[in-house]
Protein backbone atom coordinates (compact mmCIF):
# COMPACT_ATOMS: atom_id res chain seq x y z
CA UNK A 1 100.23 109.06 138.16
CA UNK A 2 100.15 105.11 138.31
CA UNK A 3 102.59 102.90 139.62
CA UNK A 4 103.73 99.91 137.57
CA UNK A 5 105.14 97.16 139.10
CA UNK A 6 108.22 95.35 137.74
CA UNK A 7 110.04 92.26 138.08
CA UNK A 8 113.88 93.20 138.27
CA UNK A 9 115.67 90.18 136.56
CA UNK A 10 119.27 89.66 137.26
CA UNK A 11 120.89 87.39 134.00
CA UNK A 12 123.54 84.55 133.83
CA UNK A 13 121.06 82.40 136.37
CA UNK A 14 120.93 78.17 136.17
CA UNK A 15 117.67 77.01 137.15
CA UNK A 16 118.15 73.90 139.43
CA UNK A 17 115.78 71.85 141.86
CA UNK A 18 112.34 70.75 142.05
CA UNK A 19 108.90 72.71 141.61
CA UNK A 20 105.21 72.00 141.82
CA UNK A 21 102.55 73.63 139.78
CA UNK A 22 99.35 73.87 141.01
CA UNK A 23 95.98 73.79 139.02
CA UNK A 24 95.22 75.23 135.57
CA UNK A 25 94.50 78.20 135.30
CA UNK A 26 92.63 77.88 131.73
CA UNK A 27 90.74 74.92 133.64
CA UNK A 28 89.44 76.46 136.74
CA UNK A 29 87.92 79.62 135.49
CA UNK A 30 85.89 76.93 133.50
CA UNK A 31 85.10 74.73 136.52
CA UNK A 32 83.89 77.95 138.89
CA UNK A 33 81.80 78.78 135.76
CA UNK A 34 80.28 75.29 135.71
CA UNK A 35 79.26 75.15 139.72
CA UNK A 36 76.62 78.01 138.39
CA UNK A 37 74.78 74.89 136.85
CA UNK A 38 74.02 73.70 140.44
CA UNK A 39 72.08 75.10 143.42
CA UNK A 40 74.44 74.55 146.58
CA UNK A 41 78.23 73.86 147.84
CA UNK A 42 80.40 73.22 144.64
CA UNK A 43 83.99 72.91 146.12
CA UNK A 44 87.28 72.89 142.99
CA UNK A 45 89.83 72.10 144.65
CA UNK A 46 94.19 72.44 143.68
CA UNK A 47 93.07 76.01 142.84
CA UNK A 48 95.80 78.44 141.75
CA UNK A 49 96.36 81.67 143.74
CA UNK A 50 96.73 84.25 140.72
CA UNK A 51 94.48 87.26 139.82
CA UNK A 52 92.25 85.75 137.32
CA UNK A 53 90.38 83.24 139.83
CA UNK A 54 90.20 86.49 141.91
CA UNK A 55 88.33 88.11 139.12
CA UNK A 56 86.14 85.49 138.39
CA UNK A 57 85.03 84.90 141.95
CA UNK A 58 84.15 88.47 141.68
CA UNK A 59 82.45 87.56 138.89
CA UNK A 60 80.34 84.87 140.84
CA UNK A 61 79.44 86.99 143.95
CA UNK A 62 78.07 89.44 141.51
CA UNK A 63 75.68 86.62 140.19
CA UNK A 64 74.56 86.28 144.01
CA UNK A 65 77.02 83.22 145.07
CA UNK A 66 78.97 83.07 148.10
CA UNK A 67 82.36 82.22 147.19
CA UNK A 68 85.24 82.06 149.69
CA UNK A 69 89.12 79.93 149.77
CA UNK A 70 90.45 77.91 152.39
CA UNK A 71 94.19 77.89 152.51
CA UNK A 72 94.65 73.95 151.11
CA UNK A 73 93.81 75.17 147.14
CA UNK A 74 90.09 74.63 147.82
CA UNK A 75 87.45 77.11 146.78
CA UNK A 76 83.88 77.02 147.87
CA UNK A 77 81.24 78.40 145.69
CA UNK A 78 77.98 78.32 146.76
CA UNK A 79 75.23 79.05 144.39
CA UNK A 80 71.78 80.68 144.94
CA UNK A 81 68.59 78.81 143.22
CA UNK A 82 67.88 81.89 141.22
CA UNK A 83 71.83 83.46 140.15
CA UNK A 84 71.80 86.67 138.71
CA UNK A 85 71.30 87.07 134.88
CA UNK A 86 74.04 90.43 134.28
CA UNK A 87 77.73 90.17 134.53
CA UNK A 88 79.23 94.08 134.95
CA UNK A 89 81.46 95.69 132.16
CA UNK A 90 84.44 96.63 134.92
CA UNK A 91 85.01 92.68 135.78
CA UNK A 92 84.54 91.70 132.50
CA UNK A 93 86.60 93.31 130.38
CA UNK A 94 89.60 92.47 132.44
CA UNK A 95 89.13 88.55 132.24
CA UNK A 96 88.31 87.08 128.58
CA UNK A 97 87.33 83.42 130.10
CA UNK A 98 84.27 84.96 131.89
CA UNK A 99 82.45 84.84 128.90
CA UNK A 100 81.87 81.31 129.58
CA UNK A 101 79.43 82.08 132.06
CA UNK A 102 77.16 83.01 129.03
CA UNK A 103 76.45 78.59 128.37
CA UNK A 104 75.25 77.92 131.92
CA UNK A 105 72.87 81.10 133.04
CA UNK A 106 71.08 80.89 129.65
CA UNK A 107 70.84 77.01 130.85
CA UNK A 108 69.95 78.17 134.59
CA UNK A 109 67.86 80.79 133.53
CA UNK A 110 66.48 81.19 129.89
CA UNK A 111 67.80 84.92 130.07
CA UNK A 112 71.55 86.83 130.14
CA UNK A 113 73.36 89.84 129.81
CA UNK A 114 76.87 89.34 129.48
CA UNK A 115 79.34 92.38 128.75
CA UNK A 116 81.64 91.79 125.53
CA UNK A 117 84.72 90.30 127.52
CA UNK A 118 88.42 91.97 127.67
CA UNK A 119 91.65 89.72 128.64
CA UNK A 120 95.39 89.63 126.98
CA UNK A 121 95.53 91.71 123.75
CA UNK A 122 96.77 88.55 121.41
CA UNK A 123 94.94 88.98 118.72
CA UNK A 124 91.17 89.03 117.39
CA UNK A 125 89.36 85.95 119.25
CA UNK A 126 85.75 86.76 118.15
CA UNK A 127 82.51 84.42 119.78
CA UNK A 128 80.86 83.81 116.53
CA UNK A 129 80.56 80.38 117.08
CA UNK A 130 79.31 80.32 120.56
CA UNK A 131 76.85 82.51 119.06
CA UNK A 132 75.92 79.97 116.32
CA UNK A 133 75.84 77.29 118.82
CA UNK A 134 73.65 78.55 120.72
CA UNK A 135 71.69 79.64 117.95
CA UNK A 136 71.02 76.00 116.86
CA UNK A 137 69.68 75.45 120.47
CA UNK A 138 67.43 77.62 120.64
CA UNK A 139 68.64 80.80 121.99
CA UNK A 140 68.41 84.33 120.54
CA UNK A 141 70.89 86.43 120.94
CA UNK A 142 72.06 90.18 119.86
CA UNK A 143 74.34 92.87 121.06
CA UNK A 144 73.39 95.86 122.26
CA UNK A 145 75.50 98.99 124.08
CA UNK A 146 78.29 96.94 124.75
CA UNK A 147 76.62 93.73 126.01
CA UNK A 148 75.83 90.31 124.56
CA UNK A 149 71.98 89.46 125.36
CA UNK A 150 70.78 86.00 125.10
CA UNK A 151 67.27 84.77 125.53
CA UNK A 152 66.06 81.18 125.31
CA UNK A 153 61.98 81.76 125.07
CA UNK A 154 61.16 78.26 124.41
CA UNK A 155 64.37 76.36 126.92
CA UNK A 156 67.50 75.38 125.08
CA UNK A 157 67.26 72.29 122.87
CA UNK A 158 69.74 69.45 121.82
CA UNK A 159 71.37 70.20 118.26
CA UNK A 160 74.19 69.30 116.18
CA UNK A 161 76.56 71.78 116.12
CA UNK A 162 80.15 72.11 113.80
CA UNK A 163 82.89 74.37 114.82
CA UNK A 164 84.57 75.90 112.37
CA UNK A 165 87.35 75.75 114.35
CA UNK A 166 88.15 73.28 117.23
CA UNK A 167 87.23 76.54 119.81
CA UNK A 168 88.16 75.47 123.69
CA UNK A 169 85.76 78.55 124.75
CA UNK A 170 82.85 77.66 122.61
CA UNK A 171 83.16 73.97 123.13
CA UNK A 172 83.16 74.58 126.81
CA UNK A 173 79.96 77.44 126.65
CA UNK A 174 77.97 74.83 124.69
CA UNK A 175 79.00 72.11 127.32
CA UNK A 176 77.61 73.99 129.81
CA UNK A 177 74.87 74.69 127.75
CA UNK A 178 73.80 71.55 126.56
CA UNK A 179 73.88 69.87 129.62
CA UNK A 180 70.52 71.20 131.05
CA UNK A 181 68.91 71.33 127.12
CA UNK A 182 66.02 69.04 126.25
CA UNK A 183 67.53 66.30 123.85
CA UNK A 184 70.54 65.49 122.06
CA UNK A 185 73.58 67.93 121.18
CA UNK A 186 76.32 67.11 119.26
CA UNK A 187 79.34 69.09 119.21
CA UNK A 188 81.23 68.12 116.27
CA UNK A 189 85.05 69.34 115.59
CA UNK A 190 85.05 69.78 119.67
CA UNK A 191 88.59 70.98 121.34
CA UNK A 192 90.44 68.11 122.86
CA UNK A 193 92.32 70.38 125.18
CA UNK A 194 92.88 68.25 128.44
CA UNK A 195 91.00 71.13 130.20
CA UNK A 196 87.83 70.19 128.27
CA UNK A 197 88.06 66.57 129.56
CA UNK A 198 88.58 68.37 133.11
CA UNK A 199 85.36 70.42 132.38
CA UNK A 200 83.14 67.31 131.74
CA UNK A 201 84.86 64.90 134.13
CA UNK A 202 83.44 67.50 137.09
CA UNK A 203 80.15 68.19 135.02
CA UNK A 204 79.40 64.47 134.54
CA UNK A 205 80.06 64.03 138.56
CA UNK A 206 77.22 66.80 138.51
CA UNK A 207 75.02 64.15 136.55
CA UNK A 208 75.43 65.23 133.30
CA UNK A 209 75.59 62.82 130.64
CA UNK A 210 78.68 63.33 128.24
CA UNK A 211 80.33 61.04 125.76
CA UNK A 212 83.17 61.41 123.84
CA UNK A 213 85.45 63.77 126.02
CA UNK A 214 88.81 64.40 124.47
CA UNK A 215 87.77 63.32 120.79
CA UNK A 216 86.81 65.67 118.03
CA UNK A 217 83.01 64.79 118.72
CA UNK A 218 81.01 65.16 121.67
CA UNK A 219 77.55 64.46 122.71
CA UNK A 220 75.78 65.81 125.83
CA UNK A 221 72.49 63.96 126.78
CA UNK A 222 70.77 66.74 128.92
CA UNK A 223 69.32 66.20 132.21
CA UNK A 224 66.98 68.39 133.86
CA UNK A 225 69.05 69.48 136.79
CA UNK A 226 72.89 68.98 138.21
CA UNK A 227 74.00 68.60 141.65
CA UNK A 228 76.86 70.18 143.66
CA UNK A 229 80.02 68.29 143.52
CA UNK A 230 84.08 68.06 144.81
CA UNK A 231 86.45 68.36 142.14
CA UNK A 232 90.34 68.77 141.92
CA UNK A 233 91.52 70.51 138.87
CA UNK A 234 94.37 68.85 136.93
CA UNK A 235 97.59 70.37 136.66
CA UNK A 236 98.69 73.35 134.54
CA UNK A 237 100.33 72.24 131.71
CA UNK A 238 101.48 75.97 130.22
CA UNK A 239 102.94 76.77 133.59
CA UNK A 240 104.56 72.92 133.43
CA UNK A 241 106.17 74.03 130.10
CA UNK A 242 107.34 77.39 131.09
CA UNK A 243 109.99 75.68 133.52
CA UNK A 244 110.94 72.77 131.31
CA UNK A 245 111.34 75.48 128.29
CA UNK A 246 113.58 77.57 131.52
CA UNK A 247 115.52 74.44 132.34
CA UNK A 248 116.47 74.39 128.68
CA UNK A 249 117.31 77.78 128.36
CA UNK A 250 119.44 78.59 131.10
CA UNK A 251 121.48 75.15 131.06
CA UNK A 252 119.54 73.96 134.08
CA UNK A 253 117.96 70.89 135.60
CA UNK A 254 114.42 71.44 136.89
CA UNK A 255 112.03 68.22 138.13
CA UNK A 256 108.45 69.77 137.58
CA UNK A 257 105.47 67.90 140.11
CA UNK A 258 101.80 68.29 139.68
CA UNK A 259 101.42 67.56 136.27
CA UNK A 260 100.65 64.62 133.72
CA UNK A 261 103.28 64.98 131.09
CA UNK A 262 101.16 63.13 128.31
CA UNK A 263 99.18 67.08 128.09
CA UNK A 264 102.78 68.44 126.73
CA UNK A 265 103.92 65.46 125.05
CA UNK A 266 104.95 67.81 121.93
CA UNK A 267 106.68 70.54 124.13
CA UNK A 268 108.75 68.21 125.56
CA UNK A 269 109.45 66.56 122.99
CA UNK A 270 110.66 69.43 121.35
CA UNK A 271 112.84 70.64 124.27
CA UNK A 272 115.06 66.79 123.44
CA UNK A 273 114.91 67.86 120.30
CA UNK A 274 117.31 71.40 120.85
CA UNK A 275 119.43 68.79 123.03
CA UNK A 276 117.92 68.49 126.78
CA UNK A 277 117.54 65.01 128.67
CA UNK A 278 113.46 64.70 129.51
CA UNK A 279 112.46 61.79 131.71
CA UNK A 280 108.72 61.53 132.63
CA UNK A 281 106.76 60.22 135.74
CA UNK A 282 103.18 59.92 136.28
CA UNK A 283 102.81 63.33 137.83
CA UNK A 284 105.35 65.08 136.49
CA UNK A 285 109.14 65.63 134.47
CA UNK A 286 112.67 66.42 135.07
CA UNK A 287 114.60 68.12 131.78
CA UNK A 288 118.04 68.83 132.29
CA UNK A 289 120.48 70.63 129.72
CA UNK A 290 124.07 70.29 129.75
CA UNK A 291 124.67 72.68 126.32
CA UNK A 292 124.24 74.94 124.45
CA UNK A 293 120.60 74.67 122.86
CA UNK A 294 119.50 73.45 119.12
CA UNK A 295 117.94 75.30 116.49
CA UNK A 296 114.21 73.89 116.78
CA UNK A 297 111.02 74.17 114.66
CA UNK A 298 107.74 74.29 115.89
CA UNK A 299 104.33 74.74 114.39
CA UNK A 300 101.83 75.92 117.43
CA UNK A 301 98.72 73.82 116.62
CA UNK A 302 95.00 73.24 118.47
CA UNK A 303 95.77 70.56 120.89
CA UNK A 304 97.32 67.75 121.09
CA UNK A 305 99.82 70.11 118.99
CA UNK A 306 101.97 72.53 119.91
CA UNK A 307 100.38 74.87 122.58
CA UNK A 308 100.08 78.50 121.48
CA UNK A 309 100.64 79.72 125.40
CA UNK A 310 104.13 78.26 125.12
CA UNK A 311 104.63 80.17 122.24
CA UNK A 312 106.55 82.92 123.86
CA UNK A 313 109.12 80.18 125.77
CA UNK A 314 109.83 78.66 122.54
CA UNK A 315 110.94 82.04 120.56
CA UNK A 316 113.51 82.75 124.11
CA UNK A 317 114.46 79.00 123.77
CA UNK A 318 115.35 79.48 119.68
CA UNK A 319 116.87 83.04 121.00
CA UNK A 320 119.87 81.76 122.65
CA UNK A 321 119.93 78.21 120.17
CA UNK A 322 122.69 77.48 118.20
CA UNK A 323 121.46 77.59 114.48
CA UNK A 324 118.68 79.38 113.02
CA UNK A 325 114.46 78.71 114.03
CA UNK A 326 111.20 79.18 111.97
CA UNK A 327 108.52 79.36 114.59
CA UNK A 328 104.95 79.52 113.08
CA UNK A 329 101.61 80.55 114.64
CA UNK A 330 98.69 79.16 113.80
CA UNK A 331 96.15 80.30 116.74
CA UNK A 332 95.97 84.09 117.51
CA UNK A 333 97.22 86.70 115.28
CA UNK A 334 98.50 88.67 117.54
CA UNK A 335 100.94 86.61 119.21
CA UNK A 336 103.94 88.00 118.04
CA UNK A 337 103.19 91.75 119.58
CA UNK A 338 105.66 90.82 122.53
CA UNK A 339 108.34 90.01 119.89
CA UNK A 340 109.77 93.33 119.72
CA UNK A 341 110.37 93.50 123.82
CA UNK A 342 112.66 90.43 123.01
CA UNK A 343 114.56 92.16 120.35
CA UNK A 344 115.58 94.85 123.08
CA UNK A 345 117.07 91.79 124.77
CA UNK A 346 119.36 91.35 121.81
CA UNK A 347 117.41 88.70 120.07
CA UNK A 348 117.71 88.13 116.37
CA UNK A 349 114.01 87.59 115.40
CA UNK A 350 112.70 89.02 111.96
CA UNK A 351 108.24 88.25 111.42
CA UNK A 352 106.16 87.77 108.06
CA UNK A 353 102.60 87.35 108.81
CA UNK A 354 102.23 84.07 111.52
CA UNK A 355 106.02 82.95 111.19
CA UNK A 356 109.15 83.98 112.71
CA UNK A 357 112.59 83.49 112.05
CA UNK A 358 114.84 83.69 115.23
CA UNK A 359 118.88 83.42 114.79
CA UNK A 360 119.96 82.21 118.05
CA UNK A 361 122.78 84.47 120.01
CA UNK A 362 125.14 82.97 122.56
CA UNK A 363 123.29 84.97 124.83
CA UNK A 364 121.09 88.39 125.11
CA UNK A 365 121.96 91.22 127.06
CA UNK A 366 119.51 93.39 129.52
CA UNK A 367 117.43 95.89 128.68
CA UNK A 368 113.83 97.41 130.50
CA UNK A 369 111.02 95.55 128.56
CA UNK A 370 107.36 95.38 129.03
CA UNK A 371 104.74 92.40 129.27
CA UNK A 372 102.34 92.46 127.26
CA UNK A 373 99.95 89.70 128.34
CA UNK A 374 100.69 86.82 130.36
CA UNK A 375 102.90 84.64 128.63
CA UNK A 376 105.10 87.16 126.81
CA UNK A 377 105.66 88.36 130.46
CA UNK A 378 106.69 85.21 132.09
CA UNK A 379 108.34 84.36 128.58
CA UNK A 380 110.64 87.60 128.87
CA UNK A 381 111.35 87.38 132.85
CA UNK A 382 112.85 83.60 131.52
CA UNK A 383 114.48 84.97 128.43
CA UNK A 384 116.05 87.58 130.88
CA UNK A 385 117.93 84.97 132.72
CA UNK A 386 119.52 84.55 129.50
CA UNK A 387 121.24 87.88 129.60
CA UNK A 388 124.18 89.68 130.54
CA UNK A 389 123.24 92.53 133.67
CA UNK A 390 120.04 93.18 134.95
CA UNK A 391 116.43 93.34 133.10
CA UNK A 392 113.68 95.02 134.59
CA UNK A 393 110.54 93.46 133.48
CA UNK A 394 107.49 95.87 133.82
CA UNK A 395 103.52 95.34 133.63
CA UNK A 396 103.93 91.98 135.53
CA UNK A 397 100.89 92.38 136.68
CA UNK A 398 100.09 90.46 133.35
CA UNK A 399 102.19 87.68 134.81
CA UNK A 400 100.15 87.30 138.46
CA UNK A 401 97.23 86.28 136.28
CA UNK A 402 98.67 82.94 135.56
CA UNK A 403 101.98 82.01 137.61
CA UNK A 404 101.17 81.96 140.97
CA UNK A 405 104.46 83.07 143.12
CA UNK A 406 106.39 83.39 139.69
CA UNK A 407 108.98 85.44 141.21
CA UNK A 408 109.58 83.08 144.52
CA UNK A 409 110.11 80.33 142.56
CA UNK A 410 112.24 80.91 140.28
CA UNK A 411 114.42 82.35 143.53
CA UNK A 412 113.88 78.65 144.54
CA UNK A 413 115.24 77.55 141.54
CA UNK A 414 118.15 79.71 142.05
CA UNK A 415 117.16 82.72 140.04
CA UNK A 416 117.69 86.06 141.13
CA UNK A 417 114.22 88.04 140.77
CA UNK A 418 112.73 90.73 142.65
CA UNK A 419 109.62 92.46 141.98
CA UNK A 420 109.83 96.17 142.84
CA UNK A 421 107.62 99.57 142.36
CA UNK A 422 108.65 101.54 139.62
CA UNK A 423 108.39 105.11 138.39
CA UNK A 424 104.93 106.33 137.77
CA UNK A 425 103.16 106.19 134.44
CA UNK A 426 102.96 109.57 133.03
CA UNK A 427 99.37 110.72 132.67
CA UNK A 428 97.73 113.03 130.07
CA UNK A 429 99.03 116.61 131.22
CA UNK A 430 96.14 118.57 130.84
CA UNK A 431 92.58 119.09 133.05
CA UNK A 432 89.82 116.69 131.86
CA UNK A 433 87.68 119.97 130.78
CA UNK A 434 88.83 122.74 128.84
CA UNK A 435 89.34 126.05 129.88
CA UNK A 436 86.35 128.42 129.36
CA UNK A 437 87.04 130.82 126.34
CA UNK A 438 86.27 134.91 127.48
């Protein structure tokens, strides 16, 4: 029997004050990936205290580096001349983003073995195009009992490379990858995600040489070897738009620190749009809603569109809006698996294929739901606030991968959230070998 841990939500909260994210989640796991590319003391700094970077450091003392915190946000990762070429199945399939340790070890080391990764269940997110990336520079690569293995017999050359799709986790692999290759590459039809400028502002303090950050095109001039370096991650913008989406929601007024507001220029845009007041500073935003919210539409686009992550937020937001929504999802098929758990909060929200319709309610009432990756958790402990008695949110453990002190903040904010123990999971009732037949 397992325990579960839940988040016990009690509805009909305001959130009010001031909060301060710290650094982005989808960034970091990127930039400890990255300090593999140099022997020595890489220190990321405004590092977020949530499972995942737990994972991945696991990840990296696996691969022989020495990796340890210091209670400021800074995280020292010191790694060997020679890493290790094999990341291990039970690390990997609980943290998607550590496939992009596959770019930099084939760089490091002409050789890899990389288990298939895990992560959220959102929908199919398949690595055919890191493959063909790689592929163009050289490597070979081919799957075998599970793993992904990658050889680069000759060294990894410059190429010119088109995504089929603006990829952030193949445009950051083939970063990492290109920026110890002989030559040239050109990544065109890049990701412009403000975590791949983050990823080749610290790589080009390495010594890389990288044009074109934040555009549709990128070209890495490879060098033949990186140094160690100090780097502070930037904000996280998905954690930045799960408050101002919970300001709107609950009729609050929340002043959000930590982040540039130009990375969710379209989020909050589209929180005035269902009626809040948004004012902007250079590190950060205050929204404020004094009514009942809008009907809203929103399109969730690669960035600088709509982010999928905030997907979740917007459905609640639509929920409990006056008028009638048509989200549509353009990213991961899978998004809308957590929809459901928000129809047991009383939410009007009928699906066909990638869009949703969502007839907002007045408000929702309280029922037990269940998280079922990171966003639809935090997105149903917000929605929750929204409803009349008291929801118990359960597998928040999906949650501590990307909020850091989720529940303590929002009690900040003047939420009323407690995380508890629940009941056991059942388990399969039976012994694990059949009984012996006379």
């Amino acid at each position: 029997m397992s325990a579960v841990d839940v988040m016990r939500v009690w509805g009909g909260a305001r959130l009010a004050g001031e909060v301060t994210v710290a650094g982005a989640k989808n960034s970091t796991l990127k930039l400890m990936a990255a300090a593999l590319l140099a022997e020595g003391k890489t220190i990321v700094q405004n590092v977020p205290q949530i499972t995942d970077i737990a994972i991945m450091a696991e990840v990296l003392r696996r691969l022989g580096c020495t990796v340890h915190a210091q209670d400021y946000g800074d995280l020292i990762i010191d790694a060997p001349g020679e890493p290790g070429a094999e990341t291990d199945y039970d690390l990997v399939r609980r943290l998607r983003a550590s496939i992009c340790v596959l770019g930099p070890l084939l760089a490091r080391r002409g050789h890899v073995r990389v288990a298939h990764p895990g992560g959220d269940a959102i929908g199919s997110r398949g690595l055919d195009m890191h493959v063909a990336g790689l592929n163009r520079m050289g490597a070979e690569i081919s799957a075998e009992h599970g793993f992904i293995v990658a050889t680069a017999p000759g060294g990894l050359h410059g190429a010119t490379i088109w995504l089929d799709f603006p990829s952030v986790g193949a445009t950051e692999n083939l970063l990492m990858a290109a920026v110890l290759a002989n030559g040239v590459t050109e990544i065109d039809n890049a990701a412009r995600e403000p975590e791949i400028v983050d990823i080749c502002t610290m790589l080009t303090g390495m010594g890389a040489h990288i044009a074109g950050a934040g555009s549709s095109k990128i070209e890495v001039e490879g060098v033949p070897a990186l140094h160690p370096v100090i780097h502070r991650t930037i904000g996280d913008r998905i954690v930045a738009g799960t408050w101002a989406f919970g300001a709107a929601m609950t009729r609050g007024d929340v002043t959000v620190g930590g982040v540039d507001p130009g990375y969710l220029e379209i989020a909050l845009d589209k929180v005035a749009t269902a009626g809040a007041t948004v004012e902007t500073y250079p590190d950060g935003f205050r929204v404020r809603m004094d009514r009942r919210p809008t009907a809203l539409d929103i399109v969730t686009l690669p960035f600088p569109g709509f982010a999928t992550d905030l997907l979740p937020m917007a459905i609640g937001l639509a929920s409990v809006s006056d008028g009638a929504s048509m989200i549509t999802e353009n990213i991961f098929d899978g998004r809308f698996m957590f929809v459901q758990e928000l129809v047991r909060l009383g939410a009007e929200i009928r699906t066909d294929g990638k869009h949703a319709v969502v007839r907002g309610r007045e408000r929702l009432s309280a029922a037990p739901v269940r998280a079922t990756d990171i966003r639809a958790g935090a997105g149903l402990v917000i929605a929750a606030l929204c409803a009349d008695g008291v929801t118990e949110v359960s597998h928040v453990h999906h949650v501590d991968r990307g909020y850091p002190n989720f529940a303590a903040d929002l009690n900040r904010l003047g939420a009323r959230v407690e995380r508890a123990e629940a009941l056991p999971e059942p388990t399969f009732p039976f012994p694990s070998t059949p009984p012996t037949r006379g």
